[in-house]
Protein backbone atom coordinates (compact mmCIF):
# COMPACT_ATOMS: atom_id res chain seq x y z
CA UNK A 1 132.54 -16.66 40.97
CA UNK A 2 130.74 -19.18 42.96
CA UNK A 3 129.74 -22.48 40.87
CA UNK A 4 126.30 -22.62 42.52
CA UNK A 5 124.12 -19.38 43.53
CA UNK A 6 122.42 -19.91 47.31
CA UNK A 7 119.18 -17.52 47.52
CA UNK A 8 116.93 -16.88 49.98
CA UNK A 9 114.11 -18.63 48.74
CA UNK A 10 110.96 -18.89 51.55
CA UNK A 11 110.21 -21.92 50.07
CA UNK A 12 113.44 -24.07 49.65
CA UNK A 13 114.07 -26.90 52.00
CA UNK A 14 116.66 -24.65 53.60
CA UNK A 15 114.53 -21.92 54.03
CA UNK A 16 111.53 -24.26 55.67
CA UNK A 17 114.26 -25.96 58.14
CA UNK A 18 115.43 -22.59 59.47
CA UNK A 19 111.90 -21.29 59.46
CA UNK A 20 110.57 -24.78 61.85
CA UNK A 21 113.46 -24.59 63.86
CA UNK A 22 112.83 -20.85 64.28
CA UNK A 23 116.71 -19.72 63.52
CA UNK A 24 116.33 -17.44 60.63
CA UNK A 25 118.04 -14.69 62.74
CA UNK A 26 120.92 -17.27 63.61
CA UNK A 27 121.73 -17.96 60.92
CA UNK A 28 121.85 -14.59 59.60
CA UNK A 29 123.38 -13.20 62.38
CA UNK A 30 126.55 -16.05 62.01
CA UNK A 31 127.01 -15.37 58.73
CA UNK A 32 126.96 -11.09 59.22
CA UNK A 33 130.11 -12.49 62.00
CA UNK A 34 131.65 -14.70 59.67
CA UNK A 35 132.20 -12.28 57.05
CA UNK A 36 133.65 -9.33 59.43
CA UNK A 37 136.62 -11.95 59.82
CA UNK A 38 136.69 -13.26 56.80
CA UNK A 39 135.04 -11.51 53.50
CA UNK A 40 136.94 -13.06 50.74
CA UNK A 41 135.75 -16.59 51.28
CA UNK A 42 132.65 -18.32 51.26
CA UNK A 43 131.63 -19.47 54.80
CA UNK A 44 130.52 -22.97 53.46
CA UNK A 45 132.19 -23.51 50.08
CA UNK A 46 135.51 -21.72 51.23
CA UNK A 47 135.50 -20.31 47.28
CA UNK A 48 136.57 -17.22 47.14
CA UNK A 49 134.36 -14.53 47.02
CA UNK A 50 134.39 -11.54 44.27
CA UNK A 51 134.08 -8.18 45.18
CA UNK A 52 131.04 -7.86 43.28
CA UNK A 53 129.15 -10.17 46.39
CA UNK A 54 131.38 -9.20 49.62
């Protein structure tokens, strides 16, 4: 399991960067990419990922 949980929080500092620089669907749409190669690790922690969250 991962040490820290991310979520999708509208009002984390995260969430407000994407959100100014208007890249909310960039980011999403990376990550959807990333994990049809590669759904057993995390895209930025390389952890690996349970089944329970792939």
């Amino acid at each position: 399991m991962l040490k820290k949980t991310i979520t999708a929080v509208s009002k984390s500092d995260l969430a407000q960067a994407f959100k100014k620089l208007d890249n909310i669907d960039w980011v999403k749409h990376g990550l959807e990419l990333y994990l049809q190669k590669d759904k057993q690790h995390c895209p930025f922690c390389q952890q690996q990922i349970t089944k329970q969250y792939s």
